[in-house]
C-alpha atoms as a PDB file:
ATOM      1  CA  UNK A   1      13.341  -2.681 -16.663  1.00  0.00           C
ATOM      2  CA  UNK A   2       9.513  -2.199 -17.095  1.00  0.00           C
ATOM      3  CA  UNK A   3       7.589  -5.101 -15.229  1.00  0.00           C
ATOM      4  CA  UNK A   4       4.026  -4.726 -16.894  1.00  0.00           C
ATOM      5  CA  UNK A   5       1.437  -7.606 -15.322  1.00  0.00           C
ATOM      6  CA  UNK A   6      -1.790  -8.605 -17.215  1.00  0.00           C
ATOM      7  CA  UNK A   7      -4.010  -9.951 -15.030  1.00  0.00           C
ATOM      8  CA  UNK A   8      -7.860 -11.073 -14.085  1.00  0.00           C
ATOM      9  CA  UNK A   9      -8.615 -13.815 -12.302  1.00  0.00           C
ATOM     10  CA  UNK A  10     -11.594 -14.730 -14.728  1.00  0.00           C
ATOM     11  CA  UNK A  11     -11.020 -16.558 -18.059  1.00  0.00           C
ATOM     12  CA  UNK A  12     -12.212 -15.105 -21.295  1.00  0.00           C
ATOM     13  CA  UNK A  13     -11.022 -11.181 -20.264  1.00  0.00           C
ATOM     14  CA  UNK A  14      -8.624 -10.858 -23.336  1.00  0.00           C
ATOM     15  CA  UNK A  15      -5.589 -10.604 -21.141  1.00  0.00           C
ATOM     16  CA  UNK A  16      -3.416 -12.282 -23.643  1.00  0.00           C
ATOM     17  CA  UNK A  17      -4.740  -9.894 -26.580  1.00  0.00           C
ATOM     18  CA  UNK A  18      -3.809  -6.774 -24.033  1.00  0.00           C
ATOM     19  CA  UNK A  19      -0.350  -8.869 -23.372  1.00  0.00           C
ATOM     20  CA  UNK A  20       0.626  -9.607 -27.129  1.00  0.00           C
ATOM     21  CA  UNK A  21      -0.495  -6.204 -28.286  1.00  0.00           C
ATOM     22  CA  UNK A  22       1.540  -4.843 -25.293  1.00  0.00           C
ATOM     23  CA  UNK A  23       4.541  -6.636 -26.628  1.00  0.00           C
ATOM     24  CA  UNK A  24       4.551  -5.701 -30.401  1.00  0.00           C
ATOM     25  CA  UNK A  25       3.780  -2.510 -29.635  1.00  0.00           C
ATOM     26  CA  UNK A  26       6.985  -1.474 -27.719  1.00  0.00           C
ATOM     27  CA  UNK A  27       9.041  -3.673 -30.126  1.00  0.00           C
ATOM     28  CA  UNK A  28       7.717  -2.265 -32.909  1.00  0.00           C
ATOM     29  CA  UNK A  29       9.422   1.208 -30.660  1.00  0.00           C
ATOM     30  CA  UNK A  30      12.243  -0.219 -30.873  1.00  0.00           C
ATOM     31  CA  UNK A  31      12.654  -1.524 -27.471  1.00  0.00           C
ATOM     32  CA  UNK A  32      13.815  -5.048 -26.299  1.00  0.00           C
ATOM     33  CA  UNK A  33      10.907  -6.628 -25.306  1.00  0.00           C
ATOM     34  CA  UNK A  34      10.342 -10.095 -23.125  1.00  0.00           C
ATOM     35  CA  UNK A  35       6.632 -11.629 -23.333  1.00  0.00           C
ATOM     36  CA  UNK A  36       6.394 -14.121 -20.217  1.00  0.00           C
ATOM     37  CA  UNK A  37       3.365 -16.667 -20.363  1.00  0.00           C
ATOM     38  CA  UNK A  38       2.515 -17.937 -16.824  1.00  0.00           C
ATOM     39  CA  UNK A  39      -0.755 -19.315 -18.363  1.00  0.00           C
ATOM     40  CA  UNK A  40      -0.652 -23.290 -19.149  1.00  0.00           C
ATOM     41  CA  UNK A  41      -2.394 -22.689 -22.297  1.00  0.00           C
ATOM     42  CA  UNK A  42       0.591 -20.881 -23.758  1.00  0.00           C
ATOM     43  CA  UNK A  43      -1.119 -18.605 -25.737  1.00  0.00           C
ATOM     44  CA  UNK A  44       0.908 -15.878 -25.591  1.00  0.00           C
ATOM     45  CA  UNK A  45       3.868 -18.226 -26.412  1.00  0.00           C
ATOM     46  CA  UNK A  46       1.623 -19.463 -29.238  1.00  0.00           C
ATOM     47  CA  UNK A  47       1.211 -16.028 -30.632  1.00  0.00           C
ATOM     48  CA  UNK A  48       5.123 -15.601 -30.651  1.00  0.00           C
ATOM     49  CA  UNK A  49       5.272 -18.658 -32.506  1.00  0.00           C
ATOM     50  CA  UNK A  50       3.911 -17.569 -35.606  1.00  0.00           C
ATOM     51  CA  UNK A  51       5.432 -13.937 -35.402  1.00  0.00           C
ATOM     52  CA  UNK A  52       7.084 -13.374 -38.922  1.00  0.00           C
ATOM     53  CA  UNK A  53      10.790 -13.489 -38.730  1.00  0.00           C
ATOM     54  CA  UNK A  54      10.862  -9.750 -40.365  1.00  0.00           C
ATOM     55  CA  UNK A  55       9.618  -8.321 -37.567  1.00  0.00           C
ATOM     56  CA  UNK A  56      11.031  -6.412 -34.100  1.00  0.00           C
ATOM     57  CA  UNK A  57      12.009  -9.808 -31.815  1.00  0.00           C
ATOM     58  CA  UNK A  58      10.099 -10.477 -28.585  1.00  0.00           C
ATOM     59  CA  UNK A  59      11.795 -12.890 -26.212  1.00  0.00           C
ATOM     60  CA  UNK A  60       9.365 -15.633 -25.293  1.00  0.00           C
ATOM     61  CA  UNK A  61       9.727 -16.733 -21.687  1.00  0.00           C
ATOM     62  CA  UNK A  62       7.616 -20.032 -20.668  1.00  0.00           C
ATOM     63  CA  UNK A  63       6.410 -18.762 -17.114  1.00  0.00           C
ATOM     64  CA  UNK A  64       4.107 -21.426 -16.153  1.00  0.00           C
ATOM     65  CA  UNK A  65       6.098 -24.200 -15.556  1.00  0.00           C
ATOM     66  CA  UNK A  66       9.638 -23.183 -14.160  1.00  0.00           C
ATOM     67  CA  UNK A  67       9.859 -22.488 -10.616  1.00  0.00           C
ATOM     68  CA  UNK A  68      12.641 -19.185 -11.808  1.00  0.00           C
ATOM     69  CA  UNK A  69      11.834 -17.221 -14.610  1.00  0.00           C
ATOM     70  CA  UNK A  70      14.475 -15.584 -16.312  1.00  0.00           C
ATOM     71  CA  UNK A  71      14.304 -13.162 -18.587  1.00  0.00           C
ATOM     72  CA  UNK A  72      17.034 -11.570 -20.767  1.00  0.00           C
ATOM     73  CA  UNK A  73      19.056  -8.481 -18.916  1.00  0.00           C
ATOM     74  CA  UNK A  74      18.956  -6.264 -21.913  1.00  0.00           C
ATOM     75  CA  UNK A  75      15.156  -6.331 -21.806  1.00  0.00           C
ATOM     76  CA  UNK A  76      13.778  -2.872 -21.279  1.00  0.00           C
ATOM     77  CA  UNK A  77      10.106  -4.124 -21.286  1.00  0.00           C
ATOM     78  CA  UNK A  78       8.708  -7.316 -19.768  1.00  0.00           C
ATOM     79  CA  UNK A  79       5.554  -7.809 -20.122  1.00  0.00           C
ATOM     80  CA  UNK A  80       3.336 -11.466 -18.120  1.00  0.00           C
ATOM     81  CA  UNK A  81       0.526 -12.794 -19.352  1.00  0.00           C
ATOM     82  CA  UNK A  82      -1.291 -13.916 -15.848  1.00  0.00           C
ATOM     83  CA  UNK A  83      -3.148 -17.615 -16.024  1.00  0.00           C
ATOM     84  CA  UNK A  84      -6.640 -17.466 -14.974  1.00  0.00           C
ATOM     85  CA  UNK A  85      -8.173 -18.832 -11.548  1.00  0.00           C
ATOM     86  CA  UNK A  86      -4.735 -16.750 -10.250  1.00  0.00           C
ATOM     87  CA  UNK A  87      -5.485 -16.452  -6.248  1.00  0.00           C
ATOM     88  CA  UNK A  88      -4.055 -16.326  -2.603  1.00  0.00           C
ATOM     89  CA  UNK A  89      -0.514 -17.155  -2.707  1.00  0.00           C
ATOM     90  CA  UNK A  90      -0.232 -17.799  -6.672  1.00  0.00           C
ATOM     91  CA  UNK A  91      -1.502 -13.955  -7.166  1.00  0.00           C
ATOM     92  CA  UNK A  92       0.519 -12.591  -4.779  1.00  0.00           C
ATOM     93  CA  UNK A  93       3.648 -13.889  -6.645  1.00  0.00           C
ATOM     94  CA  UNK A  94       2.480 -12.365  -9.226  1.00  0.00           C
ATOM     95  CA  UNK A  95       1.913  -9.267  -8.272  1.00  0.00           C
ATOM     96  CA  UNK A  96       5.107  -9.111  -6.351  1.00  0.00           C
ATOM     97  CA  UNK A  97       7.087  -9.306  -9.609  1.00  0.00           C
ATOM     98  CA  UNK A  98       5.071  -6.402 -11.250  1.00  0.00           C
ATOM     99  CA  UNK A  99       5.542  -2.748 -11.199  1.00  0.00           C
ATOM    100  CA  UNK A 100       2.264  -2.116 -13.220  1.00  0.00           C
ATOM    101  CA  UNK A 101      -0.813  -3.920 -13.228  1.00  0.00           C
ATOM    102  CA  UNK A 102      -3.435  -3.791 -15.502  1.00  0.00           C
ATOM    103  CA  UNK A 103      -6.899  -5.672 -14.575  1.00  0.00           C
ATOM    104  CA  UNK A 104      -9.082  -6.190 -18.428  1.00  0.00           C
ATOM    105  CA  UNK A 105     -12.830  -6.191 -17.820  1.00  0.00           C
ATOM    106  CA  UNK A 106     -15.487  -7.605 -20.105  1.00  0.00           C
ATOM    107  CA  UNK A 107     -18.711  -5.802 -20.270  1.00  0.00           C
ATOM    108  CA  UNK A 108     -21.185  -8.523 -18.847  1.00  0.00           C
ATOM    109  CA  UNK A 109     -22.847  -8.944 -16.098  1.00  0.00           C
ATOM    110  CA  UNK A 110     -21.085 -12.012 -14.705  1.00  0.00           C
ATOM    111  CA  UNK A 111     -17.497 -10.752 -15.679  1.00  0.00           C
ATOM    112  CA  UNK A 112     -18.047  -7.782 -14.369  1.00  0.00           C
ATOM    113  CA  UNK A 113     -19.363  -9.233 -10.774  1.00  0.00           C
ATOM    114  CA  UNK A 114     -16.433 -11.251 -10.711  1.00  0.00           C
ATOM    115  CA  UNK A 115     -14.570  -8.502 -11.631  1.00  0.00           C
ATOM    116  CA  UNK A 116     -15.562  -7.186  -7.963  1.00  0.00           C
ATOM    117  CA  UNK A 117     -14.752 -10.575  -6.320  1.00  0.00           C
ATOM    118  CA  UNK A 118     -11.123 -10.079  -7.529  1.00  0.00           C
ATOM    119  CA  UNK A 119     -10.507  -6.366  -6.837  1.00  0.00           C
ATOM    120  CA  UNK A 120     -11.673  -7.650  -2.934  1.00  0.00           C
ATOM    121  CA  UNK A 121      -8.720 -10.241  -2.774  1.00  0.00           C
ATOM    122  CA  UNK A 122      -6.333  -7.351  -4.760  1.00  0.00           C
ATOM    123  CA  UNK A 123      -7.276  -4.933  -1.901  1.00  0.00           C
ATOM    124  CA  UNK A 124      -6.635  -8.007   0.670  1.00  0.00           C
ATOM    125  CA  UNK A 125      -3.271  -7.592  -0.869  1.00  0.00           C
ATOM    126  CA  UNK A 126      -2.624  -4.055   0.966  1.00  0.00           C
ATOM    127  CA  UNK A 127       0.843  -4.789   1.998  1.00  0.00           C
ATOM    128  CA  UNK A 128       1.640  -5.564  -1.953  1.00  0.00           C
ATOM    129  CA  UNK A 129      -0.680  -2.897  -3.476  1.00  0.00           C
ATOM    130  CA  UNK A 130       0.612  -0.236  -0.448  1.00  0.00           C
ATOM    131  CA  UNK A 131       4.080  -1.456  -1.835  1.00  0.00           C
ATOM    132  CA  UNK A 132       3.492   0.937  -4.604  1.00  0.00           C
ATOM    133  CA  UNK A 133       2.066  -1.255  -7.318  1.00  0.00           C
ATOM    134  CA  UNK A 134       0.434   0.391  -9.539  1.00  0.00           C
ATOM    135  CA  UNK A 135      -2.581  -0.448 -10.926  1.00  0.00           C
ATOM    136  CA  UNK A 136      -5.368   0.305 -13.468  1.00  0.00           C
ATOM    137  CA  UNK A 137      -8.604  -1.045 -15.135  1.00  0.00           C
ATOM    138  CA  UNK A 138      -9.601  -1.489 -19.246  1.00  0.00           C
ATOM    139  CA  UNK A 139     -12.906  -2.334 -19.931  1.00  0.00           C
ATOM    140  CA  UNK A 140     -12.235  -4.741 -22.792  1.00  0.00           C
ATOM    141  CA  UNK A 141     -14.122  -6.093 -26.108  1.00  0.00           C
ATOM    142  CA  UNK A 142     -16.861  -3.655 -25.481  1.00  0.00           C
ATOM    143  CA  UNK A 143     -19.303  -3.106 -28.240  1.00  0.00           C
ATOM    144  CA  UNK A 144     -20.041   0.823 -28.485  1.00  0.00           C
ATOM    145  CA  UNK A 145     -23.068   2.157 -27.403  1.00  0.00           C
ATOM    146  CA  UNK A 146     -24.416  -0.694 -25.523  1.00  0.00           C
ATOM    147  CA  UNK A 147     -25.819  -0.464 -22.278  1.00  0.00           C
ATOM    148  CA  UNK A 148     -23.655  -3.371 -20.901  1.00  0.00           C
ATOM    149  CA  UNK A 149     -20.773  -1.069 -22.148  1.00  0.00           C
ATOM    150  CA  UNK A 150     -21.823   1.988 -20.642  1.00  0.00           C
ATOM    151  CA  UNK A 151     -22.732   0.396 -16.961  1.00  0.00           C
ATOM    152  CA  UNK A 152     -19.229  -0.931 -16.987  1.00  0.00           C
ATOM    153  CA  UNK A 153     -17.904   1.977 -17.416  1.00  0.00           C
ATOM    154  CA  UNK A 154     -19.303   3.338 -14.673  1.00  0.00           C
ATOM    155  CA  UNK A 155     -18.541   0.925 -12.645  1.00  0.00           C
ATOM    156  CA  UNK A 156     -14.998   1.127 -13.487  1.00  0.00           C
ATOM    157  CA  UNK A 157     -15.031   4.755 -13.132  1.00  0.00           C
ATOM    158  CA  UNK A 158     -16.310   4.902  -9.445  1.00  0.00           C
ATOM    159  CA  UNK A 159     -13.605   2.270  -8.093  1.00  0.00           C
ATOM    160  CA  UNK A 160     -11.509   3.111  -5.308  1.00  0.00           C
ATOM    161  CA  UNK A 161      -8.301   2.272  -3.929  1.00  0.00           C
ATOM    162  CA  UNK A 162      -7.712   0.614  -0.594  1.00  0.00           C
ATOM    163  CA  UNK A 163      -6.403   4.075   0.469  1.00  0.00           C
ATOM    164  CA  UNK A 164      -9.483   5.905  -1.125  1.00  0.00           C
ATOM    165  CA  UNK A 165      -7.884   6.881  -4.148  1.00  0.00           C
ATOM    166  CA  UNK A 166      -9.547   6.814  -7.424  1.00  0.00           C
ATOM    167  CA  UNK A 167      -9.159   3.613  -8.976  1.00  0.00           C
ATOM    168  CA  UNK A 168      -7.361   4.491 -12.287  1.00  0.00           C
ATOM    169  CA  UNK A 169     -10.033   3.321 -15.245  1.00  0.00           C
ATOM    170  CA  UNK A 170      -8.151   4.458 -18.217  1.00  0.00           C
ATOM    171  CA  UNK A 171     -10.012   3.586 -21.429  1.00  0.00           C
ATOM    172  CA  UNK A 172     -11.928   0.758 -23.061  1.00  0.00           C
ATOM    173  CA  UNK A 173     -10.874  -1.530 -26.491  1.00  0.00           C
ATOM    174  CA  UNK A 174     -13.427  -2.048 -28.300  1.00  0.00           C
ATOM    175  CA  UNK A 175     -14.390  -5.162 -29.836  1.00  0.00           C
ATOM    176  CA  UNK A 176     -12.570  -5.776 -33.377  1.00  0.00           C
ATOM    177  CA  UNK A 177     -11.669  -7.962 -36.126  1.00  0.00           C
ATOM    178  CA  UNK A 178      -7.998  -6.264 -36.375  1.00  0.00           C
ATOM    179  CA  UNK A 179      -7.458  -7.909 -32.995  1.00  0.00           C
ATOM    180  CA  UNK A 180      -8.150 -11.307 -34.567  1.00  0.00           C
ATOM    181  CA  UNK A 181      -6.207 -10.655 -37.570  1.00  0.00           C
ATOM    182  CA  UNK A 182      -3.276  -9.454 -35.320  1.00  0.00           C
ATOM    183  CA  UNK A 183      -3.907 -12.618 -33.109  1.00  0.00           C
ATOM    184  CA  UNK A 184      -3.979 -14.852 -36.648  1.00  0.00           C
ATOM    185  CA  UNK A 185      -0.368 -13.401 -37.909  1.00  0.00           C
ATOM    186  CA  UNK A 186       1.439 -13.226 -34.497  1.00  0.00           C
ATOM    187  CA  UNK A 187       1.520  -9.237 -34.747  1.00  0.00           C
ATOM    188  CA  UNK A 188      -0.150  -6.851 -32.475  1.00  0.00           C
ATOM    189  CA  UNK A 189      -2.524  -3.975 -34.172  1.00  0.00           C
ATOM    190  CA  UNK A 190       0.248  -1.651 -33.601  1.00  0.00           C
ATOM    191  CA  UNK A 191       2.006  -3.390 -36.535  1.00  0.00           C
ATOM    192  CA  UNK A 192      -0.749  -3.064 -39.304  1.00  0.00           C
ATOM    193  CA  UNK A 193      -1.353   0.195 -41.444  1.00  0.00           C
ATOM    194  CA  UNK A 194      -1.788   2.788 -39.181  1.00  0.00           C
ATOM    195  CA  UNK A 195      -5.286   3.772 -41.751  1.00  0.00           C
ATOM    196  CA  UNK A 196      -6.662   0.006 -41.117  1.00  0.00           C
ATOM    197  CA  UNK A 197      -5.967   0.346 -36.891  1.00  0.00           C
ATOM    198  CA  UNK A 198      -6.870   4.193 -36.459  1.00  0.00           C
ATOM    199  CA  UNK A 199      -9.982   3.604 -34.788  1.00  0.00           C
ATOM    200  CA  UNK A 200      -8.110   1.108 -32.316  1.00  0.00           C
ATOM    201  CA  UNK A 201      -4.743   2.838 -31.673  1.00  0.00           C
ATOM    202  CA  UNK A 202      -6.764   5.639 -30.682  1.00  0.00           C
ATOM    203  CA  UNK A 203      -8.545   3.912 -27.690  1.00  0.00           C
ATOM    204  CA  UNK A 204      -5.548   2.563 -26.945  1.00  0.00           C
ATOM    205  CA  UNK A 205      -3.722   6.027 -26.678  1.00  0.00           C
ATOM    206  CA  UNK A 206      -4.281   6.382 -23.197  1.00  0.00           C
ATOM    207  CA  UNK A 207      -3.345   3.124 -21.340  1.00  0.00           C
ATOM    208  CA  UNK A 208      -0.301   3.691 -24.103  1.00  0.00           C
ATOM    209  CA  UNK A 209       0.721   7.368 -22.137  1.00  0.00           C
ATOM    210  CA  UNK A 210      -0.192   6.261 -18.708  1.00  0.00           C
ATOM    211  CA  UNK A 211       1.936   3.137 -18.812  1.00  0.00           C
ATOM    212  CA  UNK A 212       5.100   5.788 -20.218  1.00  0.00           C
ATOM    213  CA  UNK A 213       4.467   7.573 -17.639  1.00  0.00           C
ATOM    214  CA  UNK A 214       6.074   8.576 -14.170  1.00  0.00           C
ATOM    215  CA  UNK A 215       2.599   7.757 -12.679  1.00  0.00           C
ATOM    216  CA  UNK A 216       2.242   3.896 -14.166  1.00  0.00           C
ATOM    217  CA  UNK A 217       5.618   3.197 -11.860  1.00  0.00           C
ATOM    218  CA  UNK A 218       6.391   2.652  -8.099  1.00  0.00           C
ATOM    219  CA  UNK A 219       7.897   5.546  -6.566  1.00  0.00           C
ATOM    220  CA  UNK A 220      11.365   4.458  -5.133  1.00  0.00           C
ATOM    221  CA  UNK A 221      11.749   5.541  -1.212  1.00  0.00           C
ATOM    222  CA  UNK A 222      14.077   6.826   0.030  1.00  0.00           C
END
């Protein structure tokens, strides 16, 4: 079972696009898919409400206020949708149920310093992150060819891990109106006409491999 974590500490990152799009994507594989909201808002949960009946099922979990969280045992992907203002003992719950982490950045210049406030307390997480967690950065709702966008990204592309380790920066989603139309119809871009999402899907492409990958998972000791 693939325990995929969406997470950033600061509000208004797009974690729950990332999440939904996360879930309707590998449904729309084929796989059986759980979507757990930890986030009081429910958004994700809100999304899944309005998901057309015709389309591959995504089990909604309500994470944020049960004490255990079940999901179903034939799931193959689970994917959380974090809360914001996640820290000390909260976010190191969370992480400990992950296998994958991915951090969503927006390019400003406040999100982006707090963006450096939170990858502190992850790295004050050694024992977790050391673990084998895996994690990884998307610079989110950038607008091309800004200069916001393009110090961001490298920023994102000279982070480190607490071993020294390049800090995996994968790709950045741009800003789009297919994400709001996906958001409006409980779908994820993934489930449009491939010729409407093209531009999208391919940004996407490489969180999409990493994340399928032998690299996006813990390596098991022996």
């Amino acid at each position: 079972m693939r325990k995929i974590l969406v997470l950033n500490a600061k509000g208004g990152s797009g974690k729950t696009t990332i999440a939904t799009n996360l879930a309707g994507y590998f449904a729309a594989q084929g796989a059986k898919v759980a979507l757990v909201d930890f986030d009081p808002q429910g958004s994700s949960l809100d999304w899944l409400s309005v998901r057309p009946s015709d389309r591959a099922k995504i089990a909604g979990v309500d994470g944020s206020t049960k004490k255990s969280v079940r999901v179903p045992r034939s799931c193959e992907y689970v994917i959380m949708d974090a809360p914001s203002r996640t820290h000390d003992d909260q976010l190191a719950a969370l992480v400990r149920r992950a296998q994958t982490v991915v951090l969503p950045v927006v390019p400003s210049p406040i999100d982006i310093r707090a963006a450096q406030r939170f990858l502190g307390e992850l790295r004050a997480l050694r024992n977790l992150v050391d673990a084998g967690v895996k994690l990884t950065t998307v610079a989110n709702r950038v607008r091309e060819g800004t200069l916001v966008a393009n110090e961001l990204e490298d920023y994102l592309f000279g982070l480190t891990l607490p071993s020294g380790r390049k800090f995996p920066f994968l790709t950045m989603l741009r800003s789009s109106t297919n994400y709001i139309r996906a958001a409006e119809k409980g779908l994820s871009i993934f489930e449009f006409a491939p010729v409407a999402t093209a531009a999208d899907r391919e940004y996407w492409s490489p969180l999409l491999r990493w994340l399928q990958s032998p690299r996006s998972v813990p390596t098991k000791k022996a």
